[in-house]
C-alpha atoms as a PDB file:
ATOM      1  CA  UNK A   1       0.000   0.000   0.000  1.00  0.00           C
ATOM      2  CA  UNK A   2       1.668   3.473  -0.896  1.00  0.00           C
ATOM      3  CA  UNK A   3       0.640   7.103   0.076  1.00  0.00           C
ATOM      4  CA  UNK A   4       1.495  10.695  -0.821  1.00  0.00           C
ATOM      5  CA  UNK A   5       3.524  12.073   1.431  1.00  0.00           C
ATOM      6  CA  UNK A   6       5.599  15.977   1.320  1.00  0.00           C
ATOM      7  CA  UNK A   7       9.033  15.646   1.089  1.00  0.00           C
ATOM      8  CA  UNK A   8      11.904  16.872   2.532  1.00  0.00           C
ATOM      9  CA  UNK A   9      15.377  16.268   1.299  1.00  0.00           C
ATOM     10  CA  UNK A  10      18.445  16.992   3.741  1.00  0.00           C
ATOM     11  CA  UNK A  11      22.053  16.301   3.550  1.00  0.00           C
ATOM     12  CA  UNK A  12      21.489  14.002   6.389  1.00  0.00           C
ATOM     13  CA  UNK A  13      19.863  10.660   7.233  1.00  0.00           C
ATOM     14  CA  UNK A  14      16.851  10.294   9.748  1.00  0.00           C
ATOM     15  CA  UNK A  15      16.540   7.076  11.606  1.00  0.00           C
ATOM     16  CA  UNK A  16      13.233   6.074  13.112  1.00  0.00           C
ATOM     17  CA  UNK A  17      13.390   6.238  16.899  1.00  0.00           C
ATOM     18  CA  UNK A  18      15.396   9.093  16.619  1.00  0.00           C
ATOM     19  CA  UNK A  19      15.025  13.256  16.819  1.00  0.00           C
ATOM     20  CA  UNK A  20      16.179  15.874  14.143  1.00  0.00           C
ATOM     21  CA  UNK A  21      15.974  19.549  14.804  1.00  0.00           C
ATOM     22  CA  UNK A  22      15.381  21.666  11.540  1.00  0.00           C
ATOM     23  CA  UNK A  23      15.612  25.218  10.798  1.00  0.00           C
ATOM     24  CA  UNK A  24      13.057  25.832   7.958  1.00  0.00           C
ATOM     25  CA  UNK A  25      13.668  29.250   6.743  1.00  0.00           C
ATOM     26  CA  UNK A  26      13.323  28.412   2.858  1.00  0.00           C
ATOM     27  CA  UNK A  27       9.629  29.320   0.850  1.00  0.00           C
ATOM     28  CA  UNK A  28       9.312  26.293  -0.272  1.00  0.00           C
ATOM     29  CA  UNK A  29       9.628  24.267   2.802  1.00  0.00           C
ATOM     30  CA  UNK A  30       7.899  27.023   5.104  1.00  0.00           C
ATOM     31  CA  UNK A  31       4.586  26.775   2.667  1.00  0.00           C
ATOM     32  CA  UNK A  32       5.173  22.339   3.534  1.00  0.00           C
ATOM     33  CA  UNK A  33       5.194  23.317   7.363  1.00  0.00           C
ATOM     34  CA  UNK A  34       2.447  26.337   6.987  1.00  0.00           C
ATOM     35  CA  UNK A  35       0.217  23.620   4.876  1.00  0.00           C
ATOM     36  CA  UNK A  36       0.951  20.668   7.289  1.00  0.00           C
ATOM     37  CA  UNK A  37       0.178  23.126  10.517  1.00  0.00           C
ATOM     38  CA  UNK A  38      -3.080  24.145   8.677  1.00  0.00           C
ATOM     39  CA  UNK A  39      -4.955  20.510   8.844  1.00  0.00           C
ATOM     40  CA  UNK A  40      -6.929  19.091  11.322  1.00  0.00           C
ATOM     41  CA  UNK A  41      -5.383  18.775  14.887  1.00  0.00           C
ATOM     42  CA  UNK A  42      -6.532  14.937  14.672  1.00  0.00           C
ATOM     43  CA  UNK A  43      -4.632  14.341  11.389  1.00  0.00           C
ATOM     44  CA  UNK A  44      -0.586  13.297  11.679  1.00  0.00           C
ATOM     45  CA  UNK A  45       1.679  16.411  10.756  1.00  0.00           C
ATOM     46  CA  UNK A  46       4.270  14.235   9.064  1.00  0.00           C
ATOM     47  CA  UNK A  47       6.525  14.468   6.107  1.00  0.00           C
ATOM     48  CA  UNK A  48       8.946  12.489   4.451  1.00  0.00           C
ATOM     49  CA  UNK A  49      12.725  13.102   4.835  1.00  0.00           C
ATOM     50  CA  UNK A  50      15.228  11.817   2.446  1.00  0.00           C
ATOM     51  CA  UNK A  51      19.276  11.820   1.737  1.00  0.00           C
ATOM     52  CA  UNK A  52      20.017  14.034  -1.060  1.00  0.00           C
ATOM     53  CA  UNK A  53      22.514  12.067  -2.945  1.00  0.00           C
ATOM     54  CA  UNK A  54      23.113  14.741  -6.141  1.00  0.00           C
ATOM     55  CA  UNK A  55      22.254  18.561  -5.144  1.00  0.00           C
ATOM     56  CA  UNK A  56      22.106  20.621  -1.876  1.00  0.00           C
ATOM     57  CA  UNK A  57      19.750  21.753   0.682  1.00  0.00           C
ATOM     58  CA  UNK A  58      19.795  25.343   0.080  1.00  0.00           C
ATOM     59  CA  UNK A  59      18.494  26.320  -3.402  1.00  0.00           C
ATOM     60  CA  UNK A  60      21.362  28.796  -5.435  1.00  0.00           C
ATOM     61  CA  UNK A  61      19.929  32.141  -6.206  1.00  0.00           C
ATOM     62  CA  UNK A  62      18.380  32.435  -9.258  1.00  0.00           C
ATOM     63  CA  UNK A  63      19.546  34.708 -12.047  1.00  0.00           C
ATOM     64  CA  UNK A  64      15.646  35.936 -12.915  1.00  0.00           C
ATOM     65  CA  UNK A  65      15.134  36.757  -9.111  1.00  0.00           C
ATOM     66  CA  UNK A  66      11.966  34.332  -9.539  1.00  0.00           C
ATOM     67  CA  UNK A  67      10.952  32.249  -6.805  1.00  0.00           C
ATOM     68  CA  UNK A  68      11.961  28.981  -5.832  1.00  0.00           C
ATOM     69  CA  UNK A  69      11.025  25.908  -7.485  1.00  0.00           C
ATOM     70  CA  UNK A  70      10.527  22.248  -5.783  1.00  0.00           C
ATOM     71  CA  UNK A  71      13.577  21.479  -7.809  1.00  0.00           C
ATOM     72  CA  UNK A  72      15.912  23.901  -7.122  1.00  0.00           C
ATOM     73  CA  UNK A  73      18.927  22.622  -5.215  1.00  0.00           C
ATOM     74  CA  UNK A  74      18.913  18.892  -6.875  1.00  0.00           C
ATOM     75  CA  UNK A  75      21.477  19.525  -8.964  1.00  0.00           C
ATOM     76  CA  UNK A  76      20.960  16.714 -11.023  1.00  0.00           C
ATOM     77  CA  UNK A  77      21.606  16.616 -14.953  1.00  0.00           C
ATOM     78  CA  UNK A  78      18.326  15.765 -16.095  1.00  0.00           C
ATOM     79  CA  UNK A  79      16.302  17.333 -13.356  1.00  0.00           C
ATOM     80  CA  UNK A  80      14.934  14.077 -12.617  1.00  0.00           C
ATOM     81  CA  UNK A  81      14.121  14.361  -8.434  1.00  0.00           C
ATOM     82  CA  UNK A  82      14.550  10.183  -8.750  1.00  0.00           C
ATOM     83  CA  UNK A  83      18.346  10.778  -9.318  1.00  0.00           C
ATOM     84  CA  UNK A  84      18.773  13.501  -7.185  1.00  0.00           C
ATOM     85  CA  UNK A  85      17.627  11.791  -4.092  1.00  0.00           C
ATOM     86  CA  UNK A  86      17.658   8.427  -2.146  1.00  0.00           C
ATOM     87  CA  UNK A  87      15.088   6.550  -2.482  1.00  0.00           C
ATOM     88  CA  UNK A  88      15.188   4.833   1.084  1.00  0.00           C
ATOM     89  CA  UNK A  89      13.625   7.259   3.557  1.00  0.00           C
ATOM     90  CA  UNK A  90      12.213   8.056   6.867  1.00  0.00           C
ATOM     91  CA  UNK A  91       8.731   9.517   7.962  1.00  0.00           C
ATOM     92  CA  UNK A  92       9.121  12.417   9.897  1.00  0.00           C
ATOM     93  CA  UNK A  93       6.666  13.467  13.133  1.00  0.00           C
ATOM     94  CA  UNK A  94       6.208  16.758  14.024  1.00  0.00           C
ATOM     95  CA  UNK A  95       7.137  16.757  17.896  1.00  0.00           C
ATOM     96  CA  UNK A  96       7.302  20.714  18.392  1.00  0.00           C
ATOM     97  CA  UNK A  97       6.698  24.067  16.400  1.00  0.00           C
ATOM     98  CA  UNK A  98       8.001  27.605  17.110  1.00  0.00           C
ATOM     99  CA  UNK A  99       6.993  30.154  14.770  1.00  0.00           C
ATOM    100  CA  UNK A 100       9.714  33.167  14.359  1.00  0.00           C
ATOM    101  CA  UNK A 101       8.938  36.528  13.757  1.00  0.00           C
ATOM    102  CA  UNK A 102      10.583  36.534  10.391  1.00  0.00           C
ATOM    103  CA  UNK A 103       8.465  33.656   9.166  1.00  0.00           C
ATOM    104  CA  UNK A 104      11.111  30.799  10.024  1.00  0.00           C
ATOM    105  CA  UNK A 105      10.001  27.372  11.411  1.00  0.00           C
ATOM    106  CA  UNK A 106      12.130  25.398  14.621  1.00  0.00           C
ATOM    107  CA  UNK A 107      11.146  22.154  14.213  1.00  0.00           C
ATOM    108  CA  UNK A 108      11.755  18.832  16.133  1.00  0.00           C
ATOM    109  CA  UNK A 109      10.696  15.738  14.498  1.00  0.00           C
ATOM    110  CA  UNK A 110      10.801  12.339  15.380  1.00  0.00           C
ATOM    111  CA  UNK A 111      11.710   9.650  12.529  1.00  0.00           C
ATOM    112  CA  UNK A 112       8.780   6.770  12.515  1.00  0.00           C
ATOM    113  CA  UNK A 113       8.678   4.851  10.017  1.00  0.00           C
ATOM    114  CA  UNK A 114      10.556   3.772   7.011  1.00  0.00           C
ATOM    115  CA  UNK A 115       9.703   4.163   3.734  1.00  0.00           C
ATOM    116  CA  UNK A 116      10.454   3.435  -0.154  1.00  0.00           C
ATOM    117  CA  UNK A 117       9.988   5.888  -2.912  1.00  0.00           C
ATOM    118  CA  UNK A 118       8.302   5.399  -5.894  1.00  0.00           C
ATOM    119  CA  UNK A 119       7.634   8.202  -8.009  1.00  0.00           C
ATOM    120  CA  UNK A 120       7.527  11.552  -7.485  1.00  0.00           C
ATOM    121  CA  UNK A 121       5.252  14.911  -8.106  1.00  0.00           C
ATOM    122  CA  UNK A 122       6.692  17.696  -8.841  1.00  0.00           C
ATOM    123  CA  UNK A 123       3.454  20.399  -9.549  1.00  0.00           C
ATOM    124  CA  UNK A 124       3.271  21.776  -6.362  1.00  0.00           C
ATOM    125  CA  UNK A 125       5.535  24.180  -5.033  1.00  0.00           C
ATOM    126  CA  UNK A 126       7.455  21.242  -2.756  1.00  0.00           C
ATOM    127  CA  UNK A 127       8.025  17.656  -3.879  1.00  0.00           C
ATOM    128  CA  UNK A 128       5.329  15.296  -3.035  1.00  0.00           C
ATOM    129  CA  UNK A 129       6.557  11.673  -2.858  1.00  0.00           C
ATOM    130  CA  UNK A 130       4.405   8.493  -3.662  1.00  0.00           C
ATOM    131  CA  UNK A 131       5.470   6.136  -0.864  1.00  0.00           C
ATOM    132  CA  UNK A 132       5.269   2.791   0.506  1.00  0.00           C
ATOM    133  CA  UNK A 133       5.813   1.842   4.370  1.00  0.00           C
ATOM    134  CA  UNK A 134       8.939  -0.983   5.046  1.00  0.00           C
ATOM    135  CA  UNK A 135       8.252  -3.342   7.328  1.00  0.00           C
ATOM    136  CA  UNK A 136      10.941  -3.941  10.056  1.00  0.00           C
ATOM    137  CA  UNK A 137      12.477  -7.690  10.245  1.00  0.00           C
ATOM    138  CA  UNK A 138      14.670  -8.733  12.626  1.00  0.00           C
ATOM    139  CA  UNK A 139      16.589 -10.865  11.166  1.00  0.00           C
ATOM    140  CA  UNK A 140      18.282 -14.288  11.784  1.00  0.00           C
ATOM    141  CA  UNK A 141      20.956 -13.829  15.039  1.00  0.00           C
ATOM    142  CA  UNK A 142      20.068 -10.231  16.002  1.00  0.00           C
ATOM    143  CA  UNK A 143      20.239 -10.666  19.520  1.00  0.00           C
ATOM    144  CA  UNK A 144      23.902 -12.071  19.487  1.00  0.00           C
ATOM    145  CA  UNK A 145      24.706  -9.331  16.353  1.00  0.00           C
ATOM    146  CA  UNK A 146      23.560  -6.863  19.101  1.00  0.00           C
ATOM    147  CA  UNK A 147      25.697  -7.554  22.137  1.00  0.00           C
ATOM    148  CA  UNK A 148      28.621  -7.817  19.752  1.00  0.00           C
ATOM    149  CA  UNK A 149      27.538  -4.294  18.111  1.00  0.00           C
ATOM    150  CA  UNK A 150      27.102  -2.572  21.912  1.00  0.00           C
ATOM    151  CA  UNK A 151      30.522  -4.072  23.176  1.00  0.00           C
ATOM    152  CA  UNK A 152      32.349  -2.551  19.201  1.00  0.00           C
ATOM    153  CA  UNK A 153      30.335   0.506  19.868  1.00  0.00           C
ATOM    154  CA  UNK A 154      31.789   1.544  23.708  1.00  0.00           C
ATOM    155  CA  UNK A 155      35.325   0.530  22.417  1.00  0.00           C
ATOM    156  CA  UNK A 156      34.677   2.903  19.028  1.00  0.00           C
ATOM    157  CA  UNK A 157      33.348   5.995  21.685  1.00  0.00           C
ATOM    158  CA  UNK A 158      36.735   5.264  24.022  1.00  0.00           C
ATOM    159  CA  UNK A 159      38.874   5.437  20.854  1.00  0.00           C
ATOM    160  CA  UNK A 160      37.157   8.449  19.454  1.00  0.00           C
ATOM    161  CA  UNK A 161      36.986  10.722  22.639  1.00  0.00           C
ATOM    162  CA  UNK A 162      40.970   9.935  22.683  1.00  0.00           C
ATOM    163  CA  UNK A 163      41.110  10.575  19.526  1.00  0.00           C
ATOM    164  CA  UNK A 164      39.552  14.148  20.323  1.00  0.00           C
ATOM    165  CA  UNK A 165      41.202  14.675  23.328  1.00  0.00           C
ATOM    166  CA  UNK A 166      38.153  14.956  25.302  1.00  0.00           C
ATOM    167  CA  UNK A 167      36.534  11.849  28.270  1.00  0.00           C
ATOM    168  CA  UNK A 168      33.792  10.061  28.135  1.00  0.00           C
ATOM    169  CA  UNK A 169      31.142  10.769  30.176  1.00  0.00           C
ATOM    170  CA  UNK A 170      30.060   7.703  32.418  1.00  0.00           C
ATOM    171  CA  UNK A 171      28.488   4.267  31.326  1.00  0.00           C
ATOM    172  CA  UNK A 172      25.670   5.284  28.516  1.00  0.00           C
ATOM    173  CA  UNK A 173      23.005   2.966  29.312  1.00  0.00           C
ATOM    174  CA  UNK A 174      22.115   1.986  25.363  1.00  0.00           C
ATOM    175  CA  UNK A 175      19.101   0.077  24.471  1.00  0.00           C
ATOM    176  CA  UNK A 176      18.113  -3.784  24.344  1.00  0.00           C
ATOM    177  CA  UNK A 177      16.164  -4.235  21.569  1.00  0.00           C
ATOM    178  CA  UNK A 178      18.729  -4.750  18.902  1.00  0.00           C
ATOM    179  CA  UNK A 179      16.580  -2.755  16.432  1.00  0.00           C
ATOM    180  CA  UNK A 180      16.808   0.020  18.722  1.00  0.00           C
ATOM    181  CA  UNK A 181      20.521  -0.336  18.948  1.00  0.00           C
ATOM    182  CA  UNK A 182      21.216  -0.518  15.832  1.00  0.00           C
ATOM    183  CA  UNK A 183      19.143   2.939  14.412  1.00  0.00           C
ATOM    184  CA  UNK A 184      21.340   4.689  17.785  1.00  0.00           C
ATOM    185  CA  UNK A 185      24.702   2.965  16.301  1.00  0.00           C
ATOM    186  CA  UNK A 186      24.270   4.215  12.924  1.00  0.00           C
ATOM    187  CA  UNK A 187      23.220   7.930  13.899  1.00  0.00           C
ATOM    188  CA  UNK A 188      25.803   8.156  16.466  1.00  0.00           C
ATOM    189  CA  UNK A 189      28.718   6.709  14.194  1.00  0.00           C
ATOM    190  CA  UNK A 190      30.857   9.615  12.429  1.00  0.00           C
ATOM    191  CA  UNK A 191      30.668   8.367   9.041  1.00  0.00           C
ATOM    192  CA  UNK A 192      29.155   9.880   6.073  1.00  0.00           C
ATOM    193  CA  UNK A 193      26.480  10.089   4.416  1.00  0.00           C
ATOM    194  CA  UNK A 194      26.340   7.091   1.486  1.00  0.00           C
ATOM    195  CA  UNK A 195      27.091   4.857   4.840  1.00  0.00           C
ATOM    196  CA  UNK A 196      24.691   6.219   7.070  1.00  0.00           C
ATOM    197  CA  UNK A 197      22.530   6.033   3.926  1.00  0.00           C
ATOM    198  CA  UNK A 198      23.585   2.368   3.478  1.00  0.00           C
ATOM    199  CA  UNK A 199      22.483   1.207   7.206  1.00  0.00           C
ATOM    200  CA  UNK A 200      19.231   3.146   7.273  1.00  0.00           C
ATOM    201  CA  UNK A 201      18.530   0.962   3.655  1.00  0.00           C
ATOM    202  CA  UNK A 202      19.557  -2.583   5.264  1.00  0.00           C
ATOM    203  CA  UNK A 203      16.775  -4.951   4.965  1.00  0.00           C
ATOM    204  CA  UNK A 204      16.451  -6.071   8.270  1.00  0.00           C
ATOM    205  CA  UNK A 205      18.347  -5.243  11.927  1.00  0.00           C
ATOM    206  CA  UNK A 206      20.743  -8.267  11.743  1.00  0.00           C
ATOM    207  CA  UNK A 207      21.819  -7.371   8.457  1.00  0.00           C
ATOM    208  CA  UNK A 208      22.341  -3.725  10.103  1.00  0.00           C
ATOM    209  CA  UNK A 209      24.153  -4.651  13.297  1.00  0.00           C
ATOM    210  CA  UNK A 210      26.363  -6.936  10.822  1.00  0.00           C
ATOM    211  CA  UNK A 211      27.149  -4.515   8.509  1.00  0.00           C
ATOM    212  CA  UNK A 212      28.086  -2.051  12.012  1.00  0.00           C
ATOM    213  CA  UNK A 213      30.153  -4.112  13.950  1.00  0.00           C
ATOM    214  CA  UNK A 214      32.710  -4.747  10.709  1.00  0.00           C
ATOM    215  CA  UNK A 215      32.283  -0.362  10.811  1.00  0.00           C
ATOM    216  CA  UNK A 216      33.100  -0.148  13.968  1.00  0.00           C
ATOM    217  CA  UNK A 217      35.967  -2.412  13.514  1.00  0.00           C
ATOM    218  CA  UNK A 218      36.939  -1.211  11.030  1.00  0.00           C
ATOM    219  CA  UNK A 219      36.834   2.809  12.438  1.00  0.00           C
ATOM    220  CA  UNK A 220      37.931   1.890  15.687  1.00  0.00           C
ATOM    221  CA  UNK A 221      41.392   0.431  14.226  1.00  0.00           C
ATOM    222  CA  UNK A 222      41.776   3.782  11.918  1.00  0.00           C
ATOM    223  CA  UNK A 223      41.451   6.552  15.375  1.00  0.00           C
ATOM    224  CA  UNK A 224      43.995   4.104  16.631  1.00  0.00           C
ATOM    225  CA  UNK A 225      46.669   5.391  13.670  1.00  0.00           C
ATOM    226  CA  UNK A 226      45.349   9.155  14.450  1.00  0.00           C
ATOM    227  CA  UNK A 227      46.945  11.370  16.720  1.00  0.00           C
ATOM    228  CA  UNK A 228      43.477  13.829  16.516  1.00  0.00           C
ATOM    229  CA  UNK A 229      40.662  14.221  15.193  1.00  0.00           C
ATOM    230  CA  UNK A 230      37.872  17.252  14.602  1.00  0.00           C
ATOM    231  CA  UNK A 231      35.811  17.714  17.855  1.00  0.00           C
ATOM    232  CA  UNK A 232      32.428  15.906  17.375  1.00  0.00           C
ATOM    233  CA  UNK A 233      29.681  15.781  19.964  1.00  0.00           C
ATOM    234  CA  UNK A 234      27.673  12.649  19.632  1.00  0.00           C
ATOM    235  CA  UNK A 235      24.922  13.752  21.875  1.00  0.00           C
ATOM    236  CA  UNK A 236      24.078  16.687  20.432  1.00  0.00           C
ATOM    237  CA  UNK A 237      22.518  17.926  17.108  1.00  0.00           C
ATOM    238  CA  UNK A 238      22.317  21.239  15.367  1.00  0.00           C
ATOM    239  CA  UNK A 239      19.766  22.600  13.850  1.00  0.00           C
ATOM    240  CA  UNK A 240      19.983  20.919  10.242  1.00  0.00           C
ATOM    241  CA  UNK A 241      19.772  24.148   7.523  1.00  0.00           C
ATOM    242  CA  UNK A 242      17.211  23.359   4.598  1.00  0.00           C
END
């Protein structure tokens, strides 16, 4: 079963369980807020998010001053939105709104659900996606997948807080359920995007924790060749431009 759903591409990857700040301050995604703020309080104020893989977030200014189009940004040769984005994605929830005073949107969303894409409308002044809803498997062996993937994940945070010079702050108390684990693993891992692209598009959460704990192997042996690295916080997020 597939349904429309407004889309939002990012230069980032949204995992279900987890939250996303955005700053909306763009036309084209303030009218997709304004229009999902307008409907019926008992209606879900969702969207979809997906990875851009060809463009940017930001549409370039335009030489005839004219206002933005959906497709703006996707830098893609043929203008075709199907090349210019992933088509593995993540249903956003609208958790919290604050309106600024210049017409800007804060946003926190949670990611739900995942979702494929299949085609793609292009009429309106944002992209509307025609979607259908994956199903999450667990997989054969997640359990055992995930004990491995917590034990590769603490020794990865250790290496990479040396690696930045900074501590660790206590024990982090991380989740049972593997599925769980493994959407926290993959947005807390400093990789980029085709990867964290790549685990949200596994097709179940053994296959996910798998494909992790060889990353974390593998990531964990390369911060042990570097002297420092780039201060990243894991446990906190900026507010994701659009």
């Amino acid at each position: 079963m597939t349904e429309r759903l407004p889309l939002f591409p990012l230069n980032t990857v949204l995992y279900p369980g987890l939250v996303l700040p955005l700053n909306v301050f763009e036309e084209r995604y303030r009218r997709l807020v304004a229009d999902l703020l307008a409907m019926p309080e008992d209606q879900p104020r969702r969207f979809g998010v997906l990875a851009i893989r060809d463009g940017r977030e930001v549409a370039p200014v335009r030489a005839d001053d004219g206002p933005a189009g959906p497709l703006d940004g996707l830098g893609t040769v043929t203008g075709d939105p199907l090349e210019a984005m992933y088509h593995i994605g993540c249903v956003a929830d609208i958790a919290s709104t604050q309106e600024q005073p210049d017409g800007r949107y804060e946003l926190l969303v949670t990611g739900t659900t995942r979702f494929r894409l299949r085609s793609v409308d292009t009429g309106g002044p944002y992209l509307v996606g025609e979607v259908e809803p994956i199903e999450e498997q667990p997989g054969e062996g997640a359990g055992a997948l995930a004990a491995g993937v917590e034990r590769a994940f603490r020794t990865y945070q250790k290496r990479l807080a040396g690696a930045r010079e900074a501590s660790t702050v206590g024990h982090q108390q991380l989740p049972d359920d593997p599925q769980v684990l493994s959407y926290l693993v993959a947005a807390a891992s400093v990789v980029g995007t085709p990867v964290k692209q790549e685990l949200l598009a596994c097709p179940d959460t053994a296959q996910r924790l798998r494909t992790e704990l060889e990353l974390l192997r593998r990531e964990t042996s390369v911060l042990s060749w570097l002297p420092s690295l780039p201060a990243v916080d894991l446990t906190r997020q900026s507010f994701s431009p659009n």
